[in-house]
Protein backbone atom coordinates (compact mmCIF):
# COMPACT_ATOMS: atom_id res chain seq x y z
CA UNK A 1 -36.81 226.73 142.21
CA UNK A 2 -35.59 226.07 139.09
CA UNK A 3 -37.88 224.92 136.62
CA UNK A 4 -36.06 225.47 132.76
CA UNK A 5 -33.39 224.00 134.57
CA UNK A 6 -31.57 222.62 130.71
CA UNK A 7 -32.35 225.55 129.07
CA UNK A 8 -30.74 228.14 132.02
CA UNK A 9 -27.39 226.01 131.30
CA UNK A 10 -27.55 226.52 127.90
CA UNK A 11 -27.66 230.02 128.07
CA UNK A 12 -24.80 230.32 130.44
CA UNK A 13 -22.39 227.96 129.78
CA UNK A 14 -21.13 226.88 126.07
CA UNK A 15 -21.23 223.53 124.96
CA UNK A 16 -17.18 221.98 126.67
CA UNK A 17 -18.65 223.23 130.12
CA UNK A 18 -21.98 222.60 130.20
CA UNK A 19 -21.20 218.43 131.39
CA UNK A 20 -19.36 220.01 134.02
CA UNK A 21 -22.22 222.40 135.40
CA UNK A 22 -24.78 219.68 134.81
CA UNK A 23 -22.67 217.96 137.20
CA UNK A 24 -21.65 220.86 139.46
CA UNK A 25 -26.09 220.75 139.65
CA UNK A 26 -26.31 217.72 140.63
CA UNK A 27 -23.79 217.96 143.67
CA UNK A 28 -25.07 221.80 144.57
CA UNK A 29 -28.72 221.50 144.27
CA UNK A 30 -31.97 219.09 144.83
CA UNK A 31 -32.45 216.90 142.26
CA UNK A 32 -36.14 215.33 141.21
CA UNK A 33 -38.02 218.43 140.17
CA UNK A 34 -41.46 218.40 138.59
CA UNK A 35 -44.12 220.94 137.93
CA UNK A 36 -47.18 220.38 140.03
CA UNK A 37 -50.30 222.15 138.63
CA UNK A 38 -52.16 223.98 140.94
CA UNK A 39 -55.27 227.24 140.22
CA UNK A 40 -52.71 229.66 140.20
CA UNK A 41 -50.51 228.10 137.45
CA UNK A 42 -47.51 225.61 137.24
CA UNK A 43 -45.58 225.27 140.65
CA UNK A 44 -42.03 223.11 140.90
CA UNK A 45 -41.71 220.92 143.55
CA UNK A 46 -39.61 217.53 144.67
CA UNK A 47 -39.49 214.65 145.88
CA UNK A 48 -36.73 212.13 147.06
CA UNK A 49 -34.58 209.98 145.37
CA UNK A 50 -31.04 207.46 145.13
CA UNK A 51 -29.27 211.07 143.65
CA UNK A 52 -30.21 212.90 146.68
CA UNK A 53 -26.87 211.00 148.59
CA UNK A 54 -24.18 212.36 145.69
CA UNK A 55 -25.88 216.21 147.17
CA UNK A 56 -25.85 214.90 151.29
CA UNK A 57 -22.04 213.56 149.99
CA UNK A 58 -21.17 217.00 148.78
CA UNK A 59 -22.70 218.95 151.86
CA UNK A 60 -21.28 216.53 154.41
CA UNK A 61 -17.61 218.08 152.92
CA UNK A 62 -19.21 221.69 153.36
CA UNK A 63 -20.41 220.82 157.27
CA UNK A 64 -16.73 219.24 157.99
CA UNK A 65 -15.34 222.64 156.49
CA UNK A 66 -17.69 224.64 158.64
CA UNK A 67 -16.91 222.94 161.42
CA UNK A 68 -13.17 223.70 160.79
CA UNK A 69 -14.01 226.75 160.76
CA UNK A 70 -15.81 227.40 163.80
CA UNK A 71 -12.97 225.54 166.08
CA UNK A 72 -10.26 227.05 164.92
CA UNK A 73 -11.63 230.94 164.86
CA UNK A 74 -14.21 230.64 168.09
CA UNK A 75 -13.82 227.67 170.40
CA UNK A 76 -10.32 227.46 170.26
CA UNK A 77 -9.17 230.87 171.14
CA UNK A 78 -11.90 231.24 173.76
CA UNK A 79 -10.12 227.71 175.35
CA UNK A 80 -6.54 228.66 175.07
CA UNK A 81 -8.42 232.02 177.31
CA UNK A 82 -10.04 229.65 179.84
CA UNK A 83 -7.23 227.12 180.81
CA UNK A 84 -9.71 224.22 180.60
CA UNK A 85 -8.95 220.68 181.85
CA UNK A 86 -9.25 217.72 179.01
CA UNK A 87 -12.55 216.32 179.87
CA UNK A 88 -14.17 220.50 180.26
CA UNK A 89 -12.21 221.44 177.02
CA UNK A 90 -14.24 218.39 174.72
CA UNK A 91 -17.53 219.58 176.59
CA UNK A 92 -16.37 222.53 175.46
CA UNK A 93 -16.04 222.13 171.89
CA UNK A 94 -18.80 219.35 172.02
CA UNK A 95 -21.03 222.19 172.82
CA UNK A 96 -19.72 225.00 171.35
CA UNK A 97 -21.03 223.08 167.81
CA UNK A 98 -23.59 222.17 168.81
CA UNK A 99 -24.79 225.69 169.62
CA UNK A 100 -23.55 227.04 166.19
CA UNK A 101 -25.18 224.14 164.79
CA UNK A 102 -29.26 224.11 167.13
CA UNK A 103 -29.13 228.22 166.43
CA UNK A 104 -29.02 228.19 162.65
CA UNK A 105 -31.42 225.39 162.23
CA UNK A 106 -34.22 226.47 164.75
CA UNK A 107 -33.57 230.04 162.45
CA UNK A 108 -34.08 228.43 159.33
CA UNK A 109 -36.43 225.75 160.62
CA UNK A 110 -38.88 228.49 162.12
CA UNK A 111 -38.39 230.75 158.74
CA UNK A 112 -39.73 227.48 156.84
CA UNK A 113 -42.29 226.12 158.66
CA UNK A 114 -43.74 229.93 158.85
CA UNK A 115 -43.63 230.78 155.73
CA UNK A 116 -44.90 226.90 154.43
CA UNK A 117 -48.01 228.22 156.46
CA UNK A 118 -47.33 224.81 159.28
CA UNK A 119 -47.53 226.57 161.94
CA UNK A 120 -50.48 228.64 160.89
CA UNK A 121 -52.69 225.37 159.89
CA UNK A 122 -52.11 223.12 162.08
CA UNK A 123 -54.47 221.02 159.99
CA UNK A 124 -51.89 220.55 156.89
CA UNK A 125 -49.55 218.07 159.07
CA UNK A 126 -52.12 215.37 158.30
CA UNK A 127 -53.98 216.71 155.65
CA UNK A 128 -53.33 215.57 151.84
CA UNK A 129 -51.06 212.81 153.25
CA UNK A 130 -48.97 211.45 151.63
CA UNK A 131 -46.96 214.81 151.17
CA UNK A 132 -44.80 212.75 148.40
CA UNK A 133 -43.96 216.68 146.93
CA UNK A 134 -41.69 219.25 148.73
CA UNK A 135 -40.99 222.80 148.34
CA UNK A 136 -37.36 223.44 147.99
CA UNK A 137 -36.87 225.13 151.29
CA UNK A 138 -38.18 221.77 152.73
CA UNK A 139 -36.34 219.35 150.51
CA UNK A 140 -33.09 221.40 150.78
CA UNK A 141 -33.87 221.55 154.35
CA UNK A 142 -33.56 218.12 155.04
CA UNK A 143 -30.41 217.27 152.70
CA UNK A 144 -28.56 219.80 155.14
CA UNK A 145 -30.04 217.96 158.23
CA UNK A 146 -28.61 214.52 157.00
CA UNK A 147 -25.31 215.78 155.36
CA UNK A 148 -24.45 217.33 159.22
CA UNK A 149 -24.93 214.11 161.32
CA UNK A 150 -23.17 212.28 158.98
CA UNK A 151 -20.22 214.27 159.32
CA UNK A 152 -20.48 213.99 162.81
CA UNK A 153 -19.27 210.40 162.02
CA UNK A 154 -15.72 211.00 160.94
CA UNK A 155 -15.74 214.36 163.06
CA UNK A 156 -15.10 212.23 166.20
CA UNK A 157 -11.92 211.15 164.76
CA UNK A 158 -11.03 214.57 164.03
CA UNK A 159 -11.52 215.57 167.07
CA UNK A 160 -9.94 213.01 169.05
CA UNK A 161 -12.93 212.38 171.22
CA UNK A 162 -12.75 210.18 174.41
CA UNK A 163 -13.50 206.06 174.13
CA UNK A 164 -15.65 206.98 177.00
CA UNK A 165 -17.52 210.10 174.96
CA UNK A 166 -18.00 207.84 171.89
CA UNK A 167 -21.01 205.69 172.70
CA UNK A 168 -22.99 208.32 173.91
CA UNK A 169 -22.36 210.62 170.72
CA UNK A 170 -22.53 207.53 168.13
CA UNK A 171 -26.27 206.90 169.86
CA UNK A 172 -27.18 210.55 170.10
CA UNK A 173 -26.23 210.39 166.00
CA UNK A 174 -28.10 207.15 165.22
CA UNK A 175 -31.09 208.45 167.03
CA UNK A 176 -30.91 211.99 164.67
CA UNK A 177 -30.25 209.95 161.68
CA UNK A 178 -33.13 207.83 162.26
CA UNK A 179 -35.80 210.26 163.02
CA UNK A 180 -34.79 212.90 160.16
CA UNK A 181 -34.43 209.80 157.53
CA UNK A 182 -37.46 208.19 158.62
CA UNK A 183 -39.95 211.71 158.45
CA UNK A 184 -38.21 212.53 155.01
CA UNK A 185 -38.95 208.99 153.20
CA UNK A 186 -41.97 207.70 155.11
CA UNK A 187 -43.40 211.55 153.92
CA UNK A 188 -43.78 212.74 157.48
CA UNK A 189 -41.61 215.55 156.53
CA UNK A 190 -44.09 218.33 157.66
CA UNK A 191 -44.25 216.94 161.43
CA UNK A 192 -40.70 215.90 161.44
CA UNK A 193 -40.17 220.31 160.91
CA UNK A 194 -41.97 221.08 163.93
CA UNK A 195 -40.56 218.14 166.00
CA UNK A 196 -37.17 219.39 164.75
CA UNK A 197 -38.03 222.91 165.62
CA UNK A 198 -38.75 221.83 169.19
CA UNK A 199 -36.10 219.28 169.48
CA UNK A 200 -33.39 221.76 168.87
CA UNK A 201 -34.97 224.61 170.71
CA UNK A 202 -34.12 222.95 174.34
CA UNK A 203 -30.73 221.71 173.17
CA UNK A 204 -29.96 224.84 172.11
CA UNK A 205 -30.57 226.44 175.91
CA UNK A 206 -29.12 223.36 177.17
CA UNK A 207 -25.68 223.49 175.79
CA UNK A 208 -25.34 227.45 175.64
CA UNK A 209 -25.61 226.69 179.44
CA UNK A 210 -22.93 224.38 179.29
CA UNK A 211 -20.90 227.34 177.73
CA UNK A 212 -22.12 229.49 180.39
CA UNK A 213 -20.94 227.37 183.54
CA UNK A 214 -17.64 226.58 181.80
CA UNK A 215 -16.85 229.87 181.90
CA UNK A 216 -18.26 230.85 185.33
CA UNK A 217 -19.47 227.77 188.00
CA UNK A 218 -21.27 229.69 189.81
CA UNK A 219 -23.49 231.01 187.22
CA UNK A 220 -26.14 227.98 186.31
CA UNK A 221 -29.27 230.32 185.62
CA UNK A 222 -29.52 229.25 182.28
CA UNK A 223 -29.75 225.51 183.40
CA UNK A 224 -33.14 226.63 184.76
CA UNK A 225 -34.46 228.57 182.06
CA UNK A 226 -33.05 225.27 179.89
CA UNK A 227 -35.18 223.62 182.60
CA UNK A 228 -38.38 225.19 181.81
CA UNK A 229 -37.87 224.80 177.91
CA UNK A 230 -37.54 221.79 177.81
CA UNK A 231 -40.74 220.70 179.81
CA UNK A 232 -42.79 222.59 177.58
CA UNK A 233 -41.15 221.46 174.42
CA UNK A 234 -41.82 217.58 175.57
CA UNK A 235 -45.53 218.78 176.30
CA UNK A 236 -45.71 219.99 172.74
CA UNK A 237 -44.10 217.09 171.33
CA UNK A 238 -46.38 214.69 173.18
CA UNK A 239 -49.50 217.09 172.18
CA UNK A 240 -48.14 216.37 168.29
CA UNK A 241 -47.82 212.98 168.07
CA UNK A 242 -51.45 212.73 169.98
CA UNK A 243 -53.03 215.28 167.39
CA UNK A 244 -51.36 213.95 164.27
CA UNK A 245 -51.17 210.43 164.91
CA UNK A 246 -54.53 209.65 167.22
CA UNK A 247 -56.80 212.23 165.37
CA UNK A 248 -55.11 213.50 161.81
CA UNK A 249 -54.00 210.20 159.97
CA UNK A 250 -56.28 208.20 160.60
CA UNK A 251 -59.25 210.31 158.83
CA UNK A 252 -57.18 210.69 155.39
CA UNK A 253 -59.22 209.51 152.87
CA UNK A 254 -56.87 207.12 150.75
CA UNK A 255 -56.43 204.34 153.55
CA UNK A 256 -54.98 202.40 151.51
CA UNK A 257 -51.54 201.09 151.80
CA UNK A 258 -49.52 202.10 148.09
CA UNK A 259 -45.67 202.59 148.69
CA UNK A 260 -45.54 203.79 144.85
CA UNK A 261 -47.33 206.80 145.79
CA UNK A 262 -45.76 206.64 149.17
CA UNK A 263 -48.52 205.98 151.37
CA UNK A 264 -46.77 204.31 154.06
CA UNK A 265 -49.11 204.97 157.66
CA UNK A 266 -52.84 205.27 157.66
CA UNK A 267 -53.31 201.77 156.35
CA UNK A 268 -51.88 200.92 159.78
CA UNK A 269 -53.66 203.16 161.74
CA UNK A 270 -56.49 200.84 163.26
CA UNK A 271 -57.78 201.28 166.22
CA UNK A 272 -55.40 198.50 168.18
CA UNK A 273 -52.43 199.58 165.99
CA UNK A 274 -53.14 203.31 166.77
CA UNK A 275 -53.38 202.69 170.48
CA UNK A 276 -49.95 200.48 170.66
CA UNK A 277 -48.26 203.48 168.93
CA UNK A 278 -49.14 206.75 170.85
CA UNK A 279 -48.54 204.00 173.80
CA UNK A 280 -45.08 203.64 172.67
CA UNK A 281 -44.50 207.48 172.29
CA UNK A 282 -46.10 208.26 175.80
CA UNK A 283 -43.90 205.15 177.46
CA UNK A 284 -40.51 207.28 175.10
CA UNK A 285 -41.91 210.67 176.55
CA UNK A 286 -42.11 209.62 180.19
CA UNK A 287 -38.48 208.05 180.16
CA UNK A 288 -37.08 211.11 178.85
CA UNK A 289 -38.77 212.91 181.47
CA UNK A 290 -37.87 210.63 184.04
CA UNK A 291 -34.18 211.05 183.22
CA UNK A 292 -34.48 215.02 183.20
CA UNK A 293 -36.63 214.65 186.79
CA UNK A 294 -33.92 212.76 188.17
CA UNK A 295 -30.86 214.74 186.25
CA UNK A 296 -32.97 217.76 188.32
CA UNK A 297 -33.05 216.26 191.35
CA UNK A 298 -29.06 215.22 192.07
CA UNK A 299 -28.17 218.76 190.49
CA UNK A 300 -30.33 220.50 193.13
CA UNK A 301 -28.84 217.76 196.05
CA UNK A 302 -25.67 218.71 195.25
CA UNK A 303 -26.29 222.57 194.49
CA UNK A 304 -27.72 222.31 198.23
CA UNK A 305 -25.01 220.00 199.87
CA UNK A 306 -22.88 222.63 198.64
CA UNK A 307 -24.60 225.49 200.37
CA UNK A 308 -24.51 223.73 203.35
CA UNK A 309 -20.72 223.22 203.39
CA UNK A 310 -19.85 226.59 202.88
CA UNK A 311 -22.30 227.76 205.28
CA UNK A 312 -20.68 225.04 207.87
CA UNK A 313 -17.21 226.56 207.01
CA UNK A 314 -18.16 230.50 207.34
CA UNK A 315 -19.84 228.99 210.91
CA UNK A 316 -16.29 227.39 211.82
CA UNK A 317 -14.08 230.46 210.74
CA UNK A 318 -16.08 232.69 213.02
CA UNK A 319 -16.24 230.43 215.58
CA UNK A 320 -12.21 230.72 215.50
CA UNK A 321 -11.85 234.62 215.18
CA UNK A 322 -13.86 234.75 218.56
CA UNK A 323 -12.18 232.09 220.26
CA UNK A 324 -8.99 234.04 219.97
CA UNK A 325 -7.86 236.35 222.88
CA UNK A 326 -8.02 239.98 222.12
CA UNK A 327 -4.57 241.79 221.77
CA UNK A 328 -4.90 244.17 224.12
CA UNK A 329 -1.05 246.38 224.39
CA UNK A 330 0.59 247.60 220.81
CA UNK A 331 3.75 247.69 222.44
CA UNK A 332 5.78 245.24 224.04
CA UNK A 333 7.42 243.53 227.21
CA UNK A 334 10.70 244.07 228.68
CA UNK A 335 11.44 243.54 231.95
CA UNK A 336 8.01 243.25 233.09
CA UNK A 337 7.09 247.22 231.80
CA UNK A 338 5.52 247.72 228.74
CA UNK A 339 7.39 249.51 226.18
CA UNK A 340 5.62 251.37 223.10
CA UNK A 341 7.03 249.61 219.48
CA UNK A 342 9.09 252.75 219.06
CA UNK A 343 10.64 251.83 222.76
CA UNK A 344 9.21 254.59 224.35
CA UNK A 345 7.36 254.46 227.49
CA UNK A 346 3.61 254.22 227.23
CA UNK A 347 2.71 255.95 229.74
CA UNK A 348 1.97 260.27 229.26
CA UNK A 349 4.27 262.72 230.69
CA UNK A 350 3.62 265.18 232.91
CA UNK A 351 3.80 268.92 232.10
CA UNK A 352 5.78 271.26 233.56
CA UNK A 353 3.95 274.29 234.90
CA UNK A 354 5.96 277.53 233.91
C-alpha cells in the first residue's frame, strides 16, 4: 500500500520528473486509495474506478509480452521436438498458456484468499456487504485478471488461430470477462476469489492433460484425475452460490438498494427473486455437468472400442501363425533327397571301427 503516495514522489524524484512518475503511477499501480479507519489505526484500501482501464491498458501490453515469451522459449521448442500436425500444434499452444496462465493464478489466488482470512471465515463472503473497499492484493488481483482476457482478444490474431477455433475461444473470453467484471463492480469480489480459485483449479488439470496426451496417446491418466477435480470443484461451486446467495445476502442488514454506496443485490433478494436465481445457477450447474457426463461417456466408448480392436487383431494374428504349416527340414530338395543348406547329406555317417 501506499498511503503518502505525493509526498514518496517528492522525495525521489525532482521537480522535471516528477509529472512523469505521477504518470508512470498511474499506469503501474491501483489507483483510488483511501485510508479506512479501523481499532488498530489508519488502514489504505481501494475501490474501483474509470482510471482503473489506463492500468488493465498497460498490463494487457505486459500479458501480450509474457505470452511472447512463453511461446517462443517453451511451447515452441517442445513442438519443433514433437512433429505435431496443425490442428495438435494450436491445442498445443492453446494449452500450453493456458497452463502457465491457471498455475500462477490458483498460486496467487490461494496466497490471497488465505491470507485475506476467506477461506478461514467463510462468514465474510456475505458479511459487511457491500465490500465497496479492497485490499491491494485483491484490487491488483483483479486488474491482472481483466488485463489477460483482454489480450486474449488480439492474441488470436497473433497466433493465427483457426476460423473454426475462434467462436469457441471468443465465448470462452466473453464468459471470463463477464464473470470477473461483474464480481469486481457489483462488489462480489470476495466470492468471485473463491469461484476463481475453483474455476481454474480443474482447467488447470484439464489442459496439463492435454499436454500430457500430446506427447504420449496412450497416457490419459491425468484426464481422470482432471475427471475427479472437476466434479468436486462444481459441488463446491454449487455449495457457494447456495450458502452465499440463499442464506448470506439476504440477512445483511442494509436491504436497501443504494448504487452510490454500491449496494447492488440484497434489495433483490426476496424470497421469489432468490428462488429464480439459485434456480438459474442449479439449471447452469447441471448443463455443465451434463456436457462433462456425456464428454465422459464417448471418451470411455471409444477408449473401449479401441480395446476391442486391438484385442480382435492380436486374436487374428495368432490365428494366422497357427494356421501355417510347420517347417519341418533346414535343408533342401534336390532330386527328391534332402540336402543340408551347406549341400551336405543329412543323414550321419557311419564310423569306421579300427
Amino acid at each position: 500500500s501506499f498511503p503518502n503516495r505525493k509526498s514518496l514522489l517528492a522525495n525521489l524524484f525532482p521537480s522535471n520528473l516528477l509529472v512523469t512518475a505521477k504518470t508512470a503511477f498511474l499506469f503501474i499501480l491501483p489507483q483510488y486509495n483511501v485510508s479506512v479507519p479501523t481499532a488498530d489505526g489508519e488502514l489504505v484500501q481501494y475501490h474501483y474506478g474509470l482510471t482503473d482501464l489506463v492500468t488493465i491498458l498497460f498490463y494487457i501490453f505486459i500479458a501480450i509480452i509474457l505470452h511472447a515469451v512463453v511461446q517462443e522459449y517453451a511451447l515452441d521448442k517442445i513442438n519443433r521436438r514433437l512433429h505435431l500436425s496443425k490442428v495438435k500444434h494450436s491445442k498445443f499452444n492453446e494449452s500450453g498458456q493456458l497452463v502457465a496462465f491457471h498455475l500462477t493464478s490458483v498460486i496467487w489466488c490461494l496466497y490471497v484468499v488465505v491470507t485475506e482470512g476467506y477461506i478461514s471465515n467463510p462468514r465474510s463472503l456475505w458479511e459487511n456487504y457491500p465490500h465497496v473497499y479492497l485490499p491491494f492484493q485483491v484490487k491488483f488481483f483483479y486488474l491482472c485478471q481483466l488485463a489477460y482476457w483482454l489480450h486474449a482478444l488480439p492474441e488470436l490474431y497473433f497466433q493465427k488461430v483457426r476460423k473454426e477455433e475462434i467462436p469457441r475461444q471468443l465465448r470462452c473470453i466473453a464468459l471470463y470477462l463477464v464473470h470477473i467484471a461483474g464480481a469486481y463492480l457489483l462488489n462480489l469480489t470476495r466470492l468471485g476469489l473463491i469461484l476463481l480459485l475453483l474455476q481454474y483449479l480443474a482447467e488447470f488439470f484439464f489442459h496439463m492433460a492435454r499436454l500430457v496426451y500430446f506427447t504420449d496417446e496412450n497416457n490419459e491418466k491425468l484426464f481422470n484425475v482432471w475427471a475427479v477435480v472437476f466434479v468436486v470443484t462444481r459441488l463446491f461451486t454449487l455449495t457457494l452460490y447456495i450458502l452465499v446467495i440463499g442464506f448470506g445476502l439476504p440477512r445483511v442488514e442494509n436491504q436497501a438498494l443504494d448504487p452510490e454506496r454500491g449496494n447492488f443485490f440484497t434489495c433483490l433478494f426476496s424470497a421469489p427473486t432468490r428462488m429464480s436465481v439459485l434456480l438459474l445457477v442449479c439449471l447452469f450447474q447441471a448443463s455443465v455437468m451434463w456436457r462433462f457426463i456425456h464428454f465422459q461417456l464417448r471418451r470411455w466408448r471409444e477408449y473401449w472400442n479401441e480395446q476391442s480392436s486391438r484385442k480382435r487383431a492380436a486374436a487374428a494374428a495368432g490365428t494366422k501363425q497357427q494356421a501355417k504349416p510347420l517347417k519341418r527340414d533346414s535343408g533342401y530338395h534336390e532330386n527328391g533327397v534332402v540336402k543340408a543348406e551347406n549341400g551336405t547329406s543329412p543323414r550321419t555317417k557311419k564310423l569306421k571301427s579300427p
